[in-house]
N, C-alpha and C. Protein backbone atom coordinates (compact mmCIF):
# COMPACT_ATOMS: atom_id res chain seq x y z
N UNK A 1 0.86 -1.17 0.00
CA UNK A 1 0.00 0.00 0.00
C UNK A 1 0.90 1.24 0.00
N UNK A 2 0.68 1.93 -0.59
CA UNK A 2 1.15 3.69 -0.95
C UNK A 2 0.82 4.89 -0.21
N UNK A 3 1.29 5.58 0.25
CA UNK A 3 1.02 6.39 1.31
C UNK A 3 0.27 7.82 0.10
N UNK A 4 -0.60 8.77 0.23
CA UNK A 4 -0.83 9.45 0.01
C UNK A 4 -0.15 10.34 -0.72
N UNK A 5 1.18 10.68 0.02
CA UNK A 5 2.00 11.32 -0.24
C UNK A 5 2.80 11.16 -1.93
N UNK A 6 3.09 9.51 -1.89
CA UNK A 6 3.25 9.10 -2.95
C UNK A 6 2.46 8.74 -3.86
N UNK A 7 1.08 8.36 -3.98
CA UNK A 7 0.24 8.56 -4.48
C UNK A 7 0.17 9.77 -5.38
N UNK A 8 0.51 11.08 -4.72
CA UNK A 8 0.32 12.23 -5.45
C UNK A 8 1.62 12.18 -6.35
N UNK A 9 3.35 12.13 -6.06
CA UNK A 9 4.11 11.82 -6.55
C UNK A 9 3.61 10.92 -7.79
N UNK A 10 3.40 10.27 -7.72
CA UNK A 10 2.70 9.31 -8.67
C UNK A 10 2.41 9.45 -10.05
N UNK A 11 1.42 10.23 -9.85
CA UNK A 11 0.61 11.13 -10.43
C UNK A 11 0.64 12.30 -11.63
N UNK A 12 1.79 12.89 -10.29
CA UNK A 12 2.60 13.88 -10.85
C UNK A 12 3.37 13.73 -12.17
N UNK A 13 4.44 12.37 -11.93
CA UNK A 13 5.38 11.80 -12.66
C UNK A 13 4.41 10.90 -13.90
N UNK A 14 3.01 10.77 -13.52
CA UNK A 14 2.50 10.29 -14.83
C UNK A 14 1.82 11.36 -15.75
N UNK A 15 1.50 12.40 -15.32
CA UNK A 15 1.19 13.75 -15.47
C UNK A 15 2.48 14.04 -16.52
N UNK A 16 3.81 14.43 -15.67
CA UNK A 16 4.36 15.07 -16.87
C UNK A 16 5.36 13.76 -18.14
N UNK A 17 5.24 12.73 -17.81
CA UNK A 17 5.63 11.83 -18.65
C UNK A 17 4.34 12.08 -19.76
N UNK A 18 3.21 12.42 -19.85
CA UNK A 18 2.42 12.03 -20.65
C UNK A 18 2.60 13.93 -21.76
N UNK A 19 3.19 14.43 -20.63
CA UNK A 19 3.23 15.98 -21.54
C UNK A 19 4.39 16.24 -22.75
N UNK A 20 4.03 16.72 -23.52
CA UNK A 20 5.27 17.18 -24.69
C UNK A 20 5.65 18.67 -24.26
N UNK A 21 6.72 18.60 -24.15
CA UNK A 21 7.12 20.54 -24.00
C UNK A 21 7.30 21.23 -24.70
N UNK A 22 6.56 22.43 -25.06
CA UNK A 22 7.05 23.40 -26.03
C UNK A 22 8.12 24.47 -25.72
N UNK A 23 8.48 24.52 -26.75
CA UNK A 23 9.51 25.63 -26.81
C UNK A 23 8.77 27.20 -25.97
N UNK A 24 9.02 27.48 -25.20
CA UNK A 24 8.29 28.70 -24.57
C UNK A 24 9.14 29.06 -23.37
N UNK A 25 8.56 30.39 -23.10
CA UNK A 25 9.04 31.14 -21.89
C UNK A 25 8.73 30.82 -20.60
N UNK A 26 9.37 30.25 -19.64
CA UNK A 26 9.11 29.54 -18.74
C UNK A 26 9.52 30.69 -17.42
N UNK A 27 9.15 30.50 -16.47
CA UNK A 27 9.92 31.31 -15.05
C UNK A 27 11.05 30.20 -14.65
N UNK A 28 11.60 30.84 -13.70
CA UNK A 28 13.05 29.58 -13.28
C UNK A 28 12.24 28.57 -12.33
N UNK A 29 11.47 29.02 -11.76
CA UNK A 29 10.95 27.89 -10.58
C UNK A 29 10.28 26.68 -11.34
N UNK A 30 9.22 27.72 -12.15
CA UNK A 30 8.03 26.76 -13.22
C UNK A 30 8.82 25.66 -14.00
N UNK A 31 10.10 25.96 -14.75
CA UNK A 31 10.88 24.99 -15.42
C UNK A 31 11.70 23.76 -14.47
N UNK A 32 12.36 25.00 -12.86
CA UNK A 32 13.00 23.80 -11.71
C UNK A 32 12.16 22.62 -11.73
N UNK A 33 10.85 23.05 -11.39
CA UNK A 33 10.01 22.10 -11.27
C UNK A 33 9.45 20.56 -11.86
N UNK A 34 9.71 21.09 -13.33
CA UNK A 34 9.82 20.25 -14.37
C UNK A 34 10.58 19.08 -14.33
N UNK A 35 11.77 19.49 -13.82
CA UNK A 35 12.94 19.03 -13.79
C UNK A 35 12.84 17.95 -12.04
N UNK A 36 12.21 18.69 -11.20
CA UNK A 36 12.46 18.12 -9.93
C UNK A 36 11.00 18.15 -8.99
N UNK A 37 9.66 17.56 -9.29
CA UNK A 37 8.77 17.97 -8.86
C UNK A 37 8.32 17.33 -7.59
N UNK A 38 9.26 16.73 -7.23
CA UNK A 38 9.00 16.60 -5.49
C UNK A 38 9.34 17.38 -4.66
N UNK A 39 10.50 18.28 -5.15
CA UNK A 39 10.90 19.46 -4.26
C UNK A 39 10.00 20.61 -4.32
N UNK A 40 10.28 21.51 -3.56
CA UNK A 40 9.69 22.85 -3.26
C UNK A 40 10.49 23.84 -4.00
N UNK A 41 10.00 25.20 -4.53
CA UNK A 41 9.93 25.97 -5.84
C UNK A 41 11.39 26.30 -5.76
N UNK A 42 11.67 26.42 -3.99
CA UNK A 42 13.43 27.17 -4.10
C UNK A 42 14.08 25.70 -3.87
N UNK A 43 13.91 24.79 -3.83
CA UNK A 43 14.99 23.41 -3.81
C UNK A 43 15.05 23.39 -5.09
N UNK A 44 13.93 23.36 -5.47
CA UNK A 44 14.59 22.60 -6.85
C UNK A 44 15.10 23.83 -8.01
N UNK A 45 15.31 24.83 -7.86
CA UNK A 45 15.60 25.98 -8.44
C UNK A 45 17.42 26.04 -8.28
N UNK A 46 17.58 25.74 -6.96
CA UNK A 46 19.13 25.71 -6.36
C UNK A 46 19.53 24.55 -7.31
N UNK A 47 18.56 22.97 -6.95
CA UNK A 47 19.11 21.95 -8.14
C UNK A 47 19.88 22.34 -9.32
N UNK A 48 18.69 22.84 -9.83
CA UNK A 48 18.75 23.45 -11.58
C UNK A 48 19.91 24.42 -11.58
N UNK A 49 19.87 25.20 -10.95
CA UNK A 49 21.21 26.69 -11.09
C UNK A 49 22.28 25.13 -10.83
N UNK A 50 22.31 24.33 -10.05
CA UNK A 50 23.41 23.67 -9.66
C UNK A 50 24.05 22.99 -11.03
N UNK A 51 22.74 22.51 -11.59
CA UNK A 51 23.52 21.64 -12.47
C UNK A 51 24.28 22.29 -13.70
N UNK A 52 22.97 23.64 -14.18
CA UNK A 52 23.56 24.72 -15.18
C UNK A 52 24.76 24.83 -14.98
N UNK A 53 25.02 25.21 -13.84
CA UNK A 53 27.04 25.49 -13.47
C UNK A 53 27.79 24.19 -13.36
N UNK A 54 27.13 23.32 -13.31
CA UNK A 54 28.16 21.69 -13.70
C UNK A 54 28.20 21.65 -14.97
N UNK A 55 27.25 22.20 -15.92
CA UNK A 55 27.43 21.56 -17.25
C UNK A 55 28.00 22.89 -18.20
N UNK A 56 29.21 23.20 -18.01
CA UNK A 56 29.79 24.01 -18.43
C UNK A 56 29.80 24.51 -20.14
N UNK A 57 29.39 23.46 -20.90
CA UNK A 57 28.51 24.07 -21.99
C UNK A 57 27.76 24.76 -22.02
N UNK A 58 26.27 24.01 -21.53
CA UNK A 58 25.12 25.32 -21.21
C UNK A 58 25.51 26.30 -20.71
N UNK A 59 26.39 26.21 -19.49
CA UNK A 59 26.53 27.46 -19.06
C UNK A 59 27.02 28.82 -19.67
N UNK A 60 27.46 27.80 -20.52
CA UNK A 60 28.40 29.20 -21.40
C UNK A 60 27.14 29.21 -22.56
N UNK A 61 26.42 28.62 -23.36
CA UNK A 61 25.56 29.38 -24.17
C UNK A 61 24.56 29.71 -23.61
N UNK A 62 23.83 29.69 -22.43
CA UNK A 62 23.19 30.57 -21.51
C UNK A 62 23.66 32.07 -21.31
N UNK A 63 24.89 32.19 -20.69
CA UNK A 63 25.18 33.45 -20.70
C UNK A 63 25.51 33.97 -21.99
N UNK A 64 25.50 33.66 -23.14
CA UNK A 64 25.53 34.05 -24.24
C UNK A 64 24.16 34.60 -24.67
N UNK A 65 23.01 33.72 -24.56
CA UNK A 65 22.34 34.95 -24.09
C UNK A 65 21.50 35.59 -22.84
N UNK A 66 22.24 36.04 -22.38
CA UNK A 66 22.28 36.84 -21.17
C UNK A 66 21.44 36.60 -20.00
N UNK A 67 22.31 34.80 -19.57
CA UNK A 67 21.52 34.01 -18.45
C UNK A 67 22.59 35.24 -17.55
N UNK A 68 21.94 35.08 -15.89
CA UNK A 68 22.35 35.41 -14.86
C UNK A 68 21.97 34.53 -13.91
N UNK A 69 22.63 34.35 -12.60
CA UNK A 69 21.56 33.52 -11.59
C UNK A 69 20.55 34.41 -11.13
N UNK A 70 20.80 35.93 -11.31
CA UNK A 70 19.67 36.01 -10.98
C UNK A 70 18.00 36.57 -12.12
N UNK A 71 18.41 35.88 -12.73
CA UNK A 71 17.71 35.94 -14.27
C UNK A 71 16.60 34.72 -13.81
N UNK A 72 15.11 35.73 -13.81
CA UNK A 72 14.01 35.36 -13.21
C UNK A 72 12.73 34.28 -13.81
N UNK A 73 13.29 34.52 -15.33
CA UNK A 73 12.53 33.68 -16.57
C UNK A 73 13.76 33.43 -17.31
N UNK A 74 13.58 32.35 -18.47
CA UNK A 74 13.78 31.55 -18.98
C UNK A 74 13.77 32.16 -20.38
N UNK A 75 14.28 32.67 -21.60
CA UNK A 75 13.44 33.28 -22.67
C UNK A 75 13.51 31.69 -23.76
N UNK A 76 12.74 31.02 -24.47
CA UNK A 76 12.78 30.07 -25.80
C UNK A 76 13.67 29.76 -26.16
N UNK A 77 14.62 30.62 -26.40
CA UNK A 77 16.21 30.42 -26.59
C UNK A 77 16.91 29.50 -25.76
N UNK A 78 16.87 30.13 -24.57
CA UNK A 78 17.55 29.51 -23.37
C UNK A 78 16.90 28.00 -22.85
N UNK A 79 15.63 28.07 -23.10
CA UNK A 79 14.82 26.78 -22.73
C UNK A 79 15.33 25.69 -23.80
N UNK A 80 15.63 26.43 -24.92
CA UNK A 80 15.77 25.35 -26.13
C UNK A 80 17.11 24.69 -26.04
N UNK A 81 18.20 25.69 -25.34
CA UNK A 81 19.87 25.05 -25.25
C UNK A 81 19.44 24.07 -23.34
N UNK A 82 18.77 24.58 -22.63
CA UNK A 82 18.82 23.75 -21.84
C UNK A 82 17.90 21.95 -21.95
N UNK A 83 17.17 22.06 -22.70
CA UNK A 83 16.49 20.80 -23.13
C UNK A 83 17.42 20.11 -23.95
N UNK A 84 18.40 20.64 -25.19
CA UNK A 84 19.55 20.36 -25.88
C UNK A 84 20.46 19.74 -24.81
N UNK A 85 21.00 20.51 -23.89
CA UNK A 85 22.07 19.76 -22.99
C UNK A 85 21.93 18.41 -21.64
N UNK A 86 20.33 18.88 -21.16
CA UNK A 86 19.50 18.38 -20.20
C UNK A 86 18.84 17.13 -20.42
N UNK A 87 18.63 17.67 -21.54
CA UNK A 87 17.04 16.60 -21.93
C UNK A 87 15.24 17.54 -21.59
N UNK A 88 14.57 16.60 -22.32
CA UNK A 88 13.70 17.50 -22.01
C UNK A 88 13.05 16.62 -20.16
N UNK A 89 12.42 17.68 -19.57
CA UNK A 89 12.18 17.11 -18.13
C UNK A 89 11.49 15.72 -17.85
């Protein structure tokens, strides 16, 4: 038996397995999330900045165009090189 908790986990993970992502303007949390949806909006945001700065490619065509950490959205561009290096979520 499954606790509630995971139940919703569940759910979640069948939720966005069943979604296709478009190319679009995302906020940083809305996309963390994507990426990590058991955590909470600032865990999994720290994740994401974490890994951007491990994967020293993206990182560099991110700031190419004009990622910051503290760069609040995401513009199509940037969503499109991080799904390129990432995968999509």
């Amino acid at each position: 038996m499954i606790s509630v908790r995971e139940f919703g986990i569940l759910l979640i993970f069948l939720y966005l397995c069943s979604m296709e992502f478009s190319i679009r303007e995302f906020g940083r949390t809305e996309l963390a999330q994507l990426y990590f949806p058991t955590l909470t909006a600032s865990s999994a945001w720290r994740k994401l900045k974490g890994w951007i700065h491990l994967n020293c490619n993206l990182e560099a065509k991110l700031q190419e165009l004009n990622y910051r950490d503290t760069t609040r959205s995401f513009t199509p561009r940037m969503v499109a090189c991080i799904f390129e290096e990432l995968g999509e979520p």
